[in-house]
Protein backbone atom coordinates (compact mmCIF):
# COMPACT_ATOMS: atom_id res chain seq x y z
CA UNK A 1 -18.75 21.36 -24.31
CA UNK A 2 -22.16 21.13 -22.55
CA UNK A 3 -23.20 24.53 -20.39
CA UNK A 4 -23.19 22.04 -17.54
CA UNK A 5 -19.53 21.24 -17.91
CA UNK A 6 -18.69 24.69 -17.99
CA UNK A 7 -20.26 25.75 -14.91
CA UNK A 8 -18.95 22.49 -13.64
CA UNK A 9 -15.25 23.63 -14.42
CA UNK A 10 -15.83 27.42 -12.98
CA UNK A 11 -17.28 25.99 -9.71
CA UNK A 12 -15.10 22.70 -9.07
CA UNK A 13 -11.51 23.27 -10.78
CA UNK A 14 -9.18 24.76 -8.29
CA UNK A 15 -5.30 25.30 -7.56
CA UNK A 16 -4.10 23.91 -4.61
CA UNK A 17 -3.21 27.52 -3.80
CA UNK A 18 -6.83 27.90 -3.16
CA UNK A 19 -6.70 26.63 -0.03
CA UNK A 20 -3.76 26.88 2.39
CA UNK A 21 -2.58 24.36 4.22
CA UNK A 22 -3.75 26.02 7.72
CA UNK A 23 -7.39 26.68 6.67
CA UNK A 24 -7.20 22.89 5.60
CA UNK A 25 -5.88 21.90 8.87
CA UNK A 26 -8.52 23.66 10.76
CA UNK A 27 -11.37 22.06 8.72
CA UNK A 28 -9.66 18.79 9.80
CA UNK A 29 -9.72 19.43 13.02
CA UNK A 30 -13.40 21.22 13.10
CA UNK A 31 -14.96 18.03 11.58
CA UNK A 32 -12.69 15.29 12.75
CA UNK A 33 -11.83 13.51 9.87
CA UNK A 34 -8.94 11.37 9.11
CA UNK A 35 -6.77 10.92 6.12
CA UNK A 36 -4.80 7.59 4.63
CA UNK A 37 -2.60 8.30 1.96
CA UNK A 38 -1.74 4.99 -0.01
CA UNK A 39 0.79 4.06 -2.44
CA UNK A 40 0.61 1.22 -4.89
CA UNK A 41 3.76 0.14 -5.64
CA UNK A 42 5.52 -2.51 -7.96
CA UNK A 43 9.01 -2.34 -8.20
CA UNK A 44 9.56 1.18 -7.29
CA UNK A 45 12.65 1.43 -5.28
CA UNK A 46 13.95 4.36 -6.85
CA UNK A 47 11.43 6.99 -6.01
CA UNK A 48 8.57 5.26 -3.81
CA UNK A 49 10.98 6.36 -0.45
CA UNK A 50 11.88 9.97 -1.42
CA UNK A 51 7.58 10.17 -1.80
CA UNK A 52 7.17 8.13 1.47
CA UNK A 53 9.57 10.68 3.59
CA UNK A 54 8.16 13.75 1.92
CA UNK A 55 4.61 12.81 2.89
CA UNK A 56 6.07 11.77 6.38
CA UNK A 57 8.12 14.98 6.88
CA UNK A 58 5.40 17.39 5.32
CA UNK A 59 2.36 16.50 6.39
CA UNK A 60 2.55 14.08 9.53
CA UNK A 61 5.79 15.48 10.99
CA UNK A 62 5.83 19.52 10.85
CA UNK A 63 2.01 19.67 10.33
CA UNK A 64 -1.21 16.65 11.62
CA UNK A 65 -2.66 16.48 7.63
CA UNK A 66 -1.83 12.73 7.35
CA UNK A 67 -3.17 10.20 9.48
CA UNK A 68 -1.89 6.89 8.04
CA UNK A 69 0.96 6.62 5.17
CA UNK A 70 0.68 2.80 3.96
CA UNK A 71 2.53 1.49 0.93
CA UNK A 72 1.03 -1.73 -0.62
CA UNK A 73 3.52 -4.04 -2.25
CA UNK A 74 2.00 -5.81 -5.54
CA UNK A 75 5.22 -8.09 -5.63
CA UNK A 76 8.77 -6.49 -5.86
CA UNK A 77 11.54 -8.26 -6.75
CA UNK A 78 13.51 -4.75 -5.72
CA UNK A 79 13.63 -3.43 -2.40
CA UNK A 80 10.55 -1.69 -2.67
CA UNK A 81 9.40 -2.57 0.33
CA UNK A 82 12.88 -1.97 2.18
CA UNK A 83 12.67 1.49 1.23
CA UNK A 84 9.27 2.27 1.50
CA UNK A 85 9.91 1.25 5.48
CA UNK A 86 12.99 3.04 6.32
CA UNK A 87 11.41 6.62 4.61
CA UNK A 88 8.92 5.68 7.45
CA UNK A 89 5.67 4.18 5.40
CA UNK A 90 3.99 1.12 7.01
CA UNK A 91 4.22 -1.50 4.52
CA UNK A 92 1.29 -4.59 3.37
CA UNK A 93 2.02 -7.06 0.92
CA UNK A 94 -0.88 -7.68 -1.46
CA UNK A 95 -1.76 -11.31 -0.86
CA UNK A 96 -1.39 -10.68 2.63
CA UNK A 97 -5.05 -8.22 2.23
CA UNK A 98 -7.68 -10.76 2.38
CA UNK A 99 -5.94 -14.06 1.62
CA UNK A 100 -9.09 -15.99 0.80
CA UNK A 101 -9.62 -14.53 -2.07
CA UNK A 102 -5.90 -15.12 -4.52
CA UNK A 103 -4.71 -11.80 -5.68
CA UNK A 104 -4.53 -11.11 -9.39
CA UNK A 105 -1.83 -8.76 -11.39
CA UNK A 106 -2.93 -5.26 -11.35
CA UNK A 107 -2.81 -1.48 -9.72
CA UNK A 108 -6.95 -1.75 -9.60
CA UNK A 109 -6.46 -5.24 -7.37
CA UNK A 110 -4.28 -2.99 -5.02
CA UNK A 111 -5.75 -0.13 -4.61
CA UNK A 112 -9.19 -2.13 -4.01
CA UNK A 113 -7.49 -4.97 -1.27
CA UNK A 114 -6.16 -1.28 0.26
CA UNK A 115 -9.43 -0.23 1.25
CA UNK A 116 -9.29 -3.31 3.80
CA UNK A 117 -5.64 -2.13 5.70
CA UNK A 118 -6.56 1.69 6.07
CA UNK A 119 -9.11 3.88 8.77
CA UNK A 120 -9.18 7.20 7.07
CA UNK A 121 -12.27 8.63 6.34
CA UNK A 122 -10.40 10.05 3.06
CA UNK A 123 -8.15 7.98 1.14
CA UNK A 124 -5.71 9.46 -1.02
CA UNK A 125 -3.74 7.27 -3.70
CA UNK A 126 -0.61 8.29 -5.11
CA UNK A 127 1.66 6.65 -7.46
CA UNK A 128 4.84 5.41 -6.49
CA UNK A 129 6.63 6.65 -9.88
CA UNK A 130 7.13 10.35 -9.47
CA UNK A 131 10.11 12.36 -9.15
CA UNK A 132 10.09 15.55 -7.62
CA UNK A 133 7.45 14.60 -6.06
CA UNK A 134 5.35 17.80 -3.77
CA UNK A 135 3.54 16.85 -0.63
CA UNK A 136 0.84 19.45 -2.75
CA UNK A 137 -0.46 16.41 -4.53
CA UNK A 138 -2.05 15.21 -1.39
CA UNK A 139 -2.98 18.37 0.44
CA UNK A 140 -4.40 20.05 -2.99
CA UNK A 141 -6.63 16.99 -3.55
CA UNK A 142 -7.69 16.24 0.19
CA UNK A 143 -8.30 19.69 0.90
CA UNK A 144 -11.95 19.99 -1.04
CA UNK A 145 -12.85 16.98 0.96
CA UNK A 146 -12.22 18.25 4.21
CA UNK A 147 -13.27 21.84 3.93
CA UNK A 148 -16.45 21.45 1.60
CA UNK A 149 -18.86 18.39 2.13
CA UNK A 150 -20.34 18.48 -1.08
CA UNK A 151 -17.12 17.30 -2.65
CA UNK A 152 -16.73 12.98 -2.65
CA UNK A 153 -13.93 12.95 -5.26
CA UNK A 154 -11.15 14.98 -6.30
CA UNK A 155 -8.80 14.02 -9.14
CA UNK A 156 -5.38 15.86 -8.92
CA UNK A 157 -4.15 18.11 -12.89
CA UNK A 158 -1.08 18.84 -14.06
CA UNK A 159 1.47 19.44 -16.73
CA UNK A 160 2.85 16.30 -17.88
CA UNK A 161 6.33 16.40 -20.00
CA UNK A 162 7.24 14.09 -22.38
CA UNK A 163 11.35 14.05 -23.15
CA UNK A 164 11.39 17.70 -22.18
CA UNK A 165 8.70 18.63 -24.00
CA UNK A 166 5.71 20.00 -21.89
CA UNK A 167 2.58 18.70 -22.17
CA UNK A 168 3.13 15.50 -24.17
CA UNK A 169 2.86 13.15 -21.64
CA UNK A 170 -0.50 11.20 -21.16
CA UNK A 171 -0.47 9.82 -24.41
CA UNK A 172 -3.35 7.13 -23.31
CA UNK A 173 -5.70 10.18 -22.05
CA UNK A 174 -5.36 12.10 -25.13
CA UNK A 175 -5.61 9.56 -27.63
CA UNK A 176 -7.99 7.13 -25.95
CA UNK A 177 -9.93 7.98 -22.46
CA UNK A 178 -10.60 11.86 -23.23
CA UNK A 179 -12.20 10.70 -27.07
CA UNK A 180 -14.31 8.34 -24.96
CA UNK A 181 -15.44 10.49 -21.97
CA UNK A 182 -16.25 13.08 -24.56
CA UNK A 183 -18.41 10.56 -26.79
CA UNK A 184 -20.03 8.33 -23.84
CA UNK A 185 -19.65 11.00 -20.61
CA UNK A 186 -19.77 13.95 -21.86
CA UNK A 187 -20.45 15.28 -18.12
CA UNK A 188 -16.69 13.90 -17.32
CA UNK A 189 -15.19 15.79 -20.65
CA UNK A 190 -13.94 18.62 -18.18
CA UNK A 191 -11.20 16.26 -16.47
CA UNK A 192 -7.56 17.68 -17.42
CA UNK A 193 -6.31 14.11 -16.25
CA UNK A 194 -9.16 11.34 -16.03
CA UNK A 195 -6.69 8.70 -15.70
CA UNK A 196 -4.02 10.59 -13.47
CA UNK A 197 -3.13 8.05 -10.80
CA UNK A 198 -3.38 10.99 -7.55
CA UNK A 199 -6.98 11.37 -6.46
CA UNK A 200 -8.39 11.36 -3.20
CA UNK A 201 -12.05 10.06 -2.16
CA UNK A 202 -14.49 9.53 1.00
CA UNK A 203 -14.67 6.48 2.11
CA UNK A 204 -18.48 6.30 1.98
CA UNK A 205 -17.62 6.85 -2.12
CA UNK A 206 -14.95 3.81 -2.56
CA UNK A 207 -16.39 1.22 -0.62
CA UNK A 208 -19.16 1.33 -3.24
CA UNK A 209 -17.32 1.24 -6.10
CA UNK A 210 -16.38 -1.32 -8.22
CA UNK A 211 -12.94 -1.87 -8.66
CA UNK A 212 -11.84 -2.84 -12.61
CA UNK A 213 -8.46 -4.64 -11.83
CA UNK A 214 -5.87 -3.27 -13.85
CA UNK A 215 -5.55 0.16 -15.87
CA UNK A 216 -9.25 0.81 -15.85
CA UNK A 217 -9.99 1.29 -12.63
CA UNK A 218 -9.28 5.24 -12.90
CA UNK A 219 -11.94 5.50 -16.03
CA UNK A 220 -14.03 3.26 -14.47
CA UNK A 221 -14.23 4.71 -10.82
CA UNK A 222 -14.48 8.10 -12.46
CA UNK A 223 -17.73 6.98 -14.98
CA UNK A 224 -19.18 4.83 -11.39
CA UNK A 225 -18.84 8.28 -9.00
CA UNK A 226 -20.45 9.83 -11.35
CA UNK A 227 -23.80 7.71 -11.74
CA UNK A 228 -23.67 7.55 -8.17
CA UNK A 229 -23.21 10.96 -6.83
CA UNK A 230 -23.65 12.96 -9.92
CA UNK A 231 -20.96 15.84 -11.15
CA UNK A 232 -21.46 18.54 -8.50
CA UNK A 233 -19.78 15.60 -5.98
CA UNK A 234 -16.52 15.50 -7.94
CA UNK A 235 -13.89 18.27 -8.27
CA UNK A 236 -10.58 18.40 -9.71
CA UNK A 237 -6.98 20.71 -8.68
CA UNK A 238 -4.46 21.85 -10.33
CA UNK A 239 -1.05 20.89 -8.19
CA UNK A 240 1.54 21.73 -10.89
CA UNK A 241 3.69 19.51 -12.98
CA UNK A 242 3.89 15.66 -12.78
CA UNK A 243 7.64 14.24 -13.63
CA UNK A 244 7.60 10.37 -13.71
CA UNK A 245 8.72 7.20 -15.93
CA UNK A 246 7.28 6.70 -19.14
CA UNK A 247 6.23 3.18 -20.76
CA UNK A 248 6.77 2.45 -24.17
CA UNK A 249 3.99 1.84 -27.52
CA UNK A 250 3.37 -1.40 -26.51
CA UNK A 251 3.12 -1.21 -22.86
CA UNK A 252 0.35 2.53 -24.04
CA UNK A 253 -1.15 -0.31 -26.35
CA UNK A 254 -2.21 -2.69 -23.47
CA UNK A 255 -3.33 0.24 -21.43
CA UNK A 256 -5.55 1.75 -23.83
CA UNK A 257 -6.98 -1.74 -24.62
CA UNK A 258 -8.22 -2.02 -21.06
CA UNK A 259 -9.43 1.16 -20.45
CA UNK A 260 -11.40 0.86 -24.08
CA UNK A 261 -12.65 -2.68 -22.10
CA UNK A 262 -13.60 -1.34 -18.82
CA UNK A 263 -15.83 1.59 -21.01
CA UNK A 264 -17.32 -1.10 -23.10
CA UNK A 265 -18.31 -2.95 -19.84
CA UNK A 266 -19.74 0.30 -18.51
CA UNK A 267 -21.37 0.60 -22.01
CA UNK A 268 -23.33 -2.61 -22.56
CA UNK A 269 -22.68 -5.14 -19.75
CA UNK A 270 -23.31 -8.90 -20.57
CA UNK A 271 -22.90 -8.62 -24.10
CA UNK A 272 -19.11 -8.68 -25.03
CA UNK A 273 -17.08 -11.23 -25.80
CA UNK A 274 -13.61 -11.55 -23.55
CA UNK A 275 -11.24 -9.58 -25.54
CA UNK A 276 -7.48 -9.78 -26.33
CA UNK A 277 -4.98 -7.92 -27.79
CA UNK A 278 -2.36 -9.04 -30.53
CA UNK A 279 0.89 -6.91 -31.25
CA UNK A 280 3.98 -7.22 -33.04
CA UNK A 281 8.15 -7.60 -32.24
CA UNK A 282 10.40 -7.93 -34.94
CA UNK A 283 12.15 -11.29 -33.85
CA UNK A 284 15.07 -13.28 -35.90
CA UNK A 285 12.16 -14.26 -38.83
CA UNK A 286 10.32 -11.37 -39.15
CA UNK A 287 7.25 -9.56 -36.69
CA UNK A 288 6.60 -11.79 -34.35
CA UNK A 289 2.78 -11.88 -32.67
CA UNK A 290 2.42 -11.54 -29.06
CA UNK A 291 -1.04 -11.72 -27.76
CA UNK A 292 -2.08 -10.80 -24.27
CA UNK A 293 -5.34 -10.98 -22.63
CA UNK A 294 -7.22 -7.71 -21.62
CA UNK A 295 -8.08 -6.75 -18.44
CA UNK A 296 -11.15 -7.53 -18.02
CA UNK A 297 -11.92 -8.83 -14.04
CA UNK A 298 -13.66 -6.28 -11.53
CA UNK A 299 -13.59 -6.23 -7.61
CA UNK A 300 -17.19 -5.85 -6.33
CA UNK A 301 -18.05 -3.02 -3.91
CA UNK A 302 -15.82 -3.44 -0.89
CA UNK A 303 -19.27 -3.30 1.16
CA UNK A 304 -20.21 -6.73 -0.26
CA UNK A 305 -16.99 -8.36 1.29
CA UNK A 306 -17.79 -9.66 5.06
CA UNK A 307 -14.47 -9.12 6.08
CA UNK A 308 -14.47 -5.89 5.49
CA UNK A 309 -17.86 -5.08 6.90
CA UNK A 310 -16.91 -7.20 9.96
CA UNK A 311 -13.74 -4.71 10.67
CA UNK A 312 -16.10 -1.77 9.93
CA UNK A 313 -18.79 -2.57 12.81
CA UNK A 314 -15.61 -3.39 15.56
C-alpha cells in the first residue's frame, strides 16, 4: 500500500462515533448548510418506507439534520412509490426529471436526473434495499462534510454478511473493483467499500461529475473526485453492518462487466469498442446464450445542462 494511502486512512477513516450527532448539528447550524438525502428506488416496497420513516423520525423530526428526504422512482410496478409517501418521503418519478432528454434504465441515470429535484448543499444517497436500516448511515457520512471543509466526499464502510456469514457480501468489490483500484488507482486502494451505494457529497463536487448510467457510476464518481479534488478531499466512515438483498451470479456478472467498462473508459477514452456480455442458462436443449449489452452511456456534468443552471441562478 503506498505511504500516501496510509496516512490517507489514519487521517480520513472514521466511525460515526467520532462525531456526535449534537456537535454535527451545531456545525450545521454555524455554517448554514443544508442536507438532501435521496433514495433511488426500483421496486422496493418492502424496505424503501421503514428507511423513509427512520430518516423522517431521526433526523428531521426529533433532531433538524435533514433538510429534504426525496425518493426517486426508476419505474415500479410495486407500490414503491405508495410507500415511500405515506413513511413521509416526497416522491419524483424519473422521466418526470428533465423530460427532454428520455430516461434510460439505470441507478447512475437516477441518481444524476436527482441532482435537478433537490436544494441541499450536501446530498446524501442511500439505497432503498436495506434492512435494519440506522439513520447512522446518513449522519456518519454527512457529518465530515459539515464539520470539516476540507472533506467533498465521504463513502459510508461496513460489514457486509453473506447467508449469515460475515463479511462475504460484496462479492463485485472483492473480486472486481478493489483488483482494479489497486492496479489503476492505487490512491483509492484504501476504500473498505468503493462501490457501497451510501455516500454523501457537496454539491459543488456532483454537479461536475460525470454520471456513468448504470452500476459504474460509484467506481466512476469515486476515480472522477479524485482527479478533481485529489485524496485529502475524500473520507470514508465506518457506520456498522449493512443487511440487504443479494443478486445472484448472473445478475454479479453484469455488474462487474460495467464497472470493468466504466474503468476502461476512465482508462483509455475513444479507443474501445462497445462491449457486451454473453452468459449461459441451461434451457430444455442444453446452455442457452443470453447476451446483454454493457453499460456503457454517461450523463455529462450536471453544470452543462441549462435547465439545471437556469434553476441554480433563480
Amino acid at each position: 500500500m503506498l505511504e500516501e494511502v496510509e496516512r490517507w486512512l489514519s487521517t480520513r477513516s472514521w466511525s460515526a462515533n467520532d462525531r456526535p450527532l449534537h456537535q454535527i448539528l451545531a456545525a450545521k447550524q454555524r455554517t448554514g448548510q443544508t442536507v438532501s438525502v435521496v433514495l433511488p428506488a426500483l421496486n422496493e416496497e418492502a424496505t424503501v418506507g421503514d428507511i423513509a420513516a427512520v430518516i423522517r423520525h431521526d433526523l428531521m423530526r426529533q433532531v433538524p439534520l435533514v433538510d429534504e428526504l426525496v425518493v426517486v422512482d426508476s419505474g415500479s410496478t410495486d407500490r414503491t412509490s405508495e410507500v415511500a409517501a405515506a413513511a413521509g418521503a416526497r416522491v419524483v418519478h424519473r422521466d418526470e426529471i428533465l423530460p427532454r432528454l428520455p430516461a434510460v434504465p439505470g441507478k447512475g441515470e437516477v441518481l444524476w436526473r436527482s441532482l435537478l429535484v433537490t436544494r441541499g448543499d450536501i446530498v446524501c444517497f442511500v439505497d432503498a434495499d436495506l434492512r435494519d436500516f440506522s439513520s447512522d448511515f446518513v449522519s456518519g457520512i454527512v457529518g465530515p462534510l459539515l464539520t470539516d471543509p476540507d472533506v467533498d466526499l465521504v463513502k459510508a464502510m461496513y460489514d457486509r454478511p453473506l447467508a449469515g456469514a460475515a463479511g462475504q457480501g460484496g462479492r463485485v468489490t472483492e473480486l472486481m473493483a478493489r483488483p482494479l483500484l489497486n492496479m489503476h488507482w492505487p490512491q483509492l486502494a484504501g476504500f473498505v467499500q468503493p462501490l457501497g451505494g451510501e455516500y454523501a457529497a457537496r454539491r459543488s463536487l456532483l454537479e461536475q461529475l460525470p454520471f456513468p448510467v448504470g452500476y459504474g457510476v460509484e467506481l466512476g464518481m469515486l476515480v472522477d473526485a479524485l482527479h478533481l479534488v485529489g485524496l485529502d478531499a475524500l473520507a470514508q466512515v465506518d457506520v456498522g453492518v449493512r443487511k440487504h438483498r443479494h443478486q445472484d451470479g448472473q445478475a454479479l456478472g453484469r455488474m462487474a462487466a460495467a464497472i470493468y467498462r466504466t474503468a476502461q473508459l476512465r482508462l483509455a477514452r475513444g479507443h474501445l469498442i462497445r462491449p457486451s456480455l454473453t452468459q449461459f442458462e441451461r434451457g430444455s436443449d442444453g446452455f442457452e446464450p443470453r447476451t446483454y449489452s454493457v453499460d456503457t452511456e454517461e450523463r455529462p456534468p450536471m453544470v452543462e445542462i441549462a435547465e439545471y443552471m437556469k434553476r441554480r441562478a433563480a
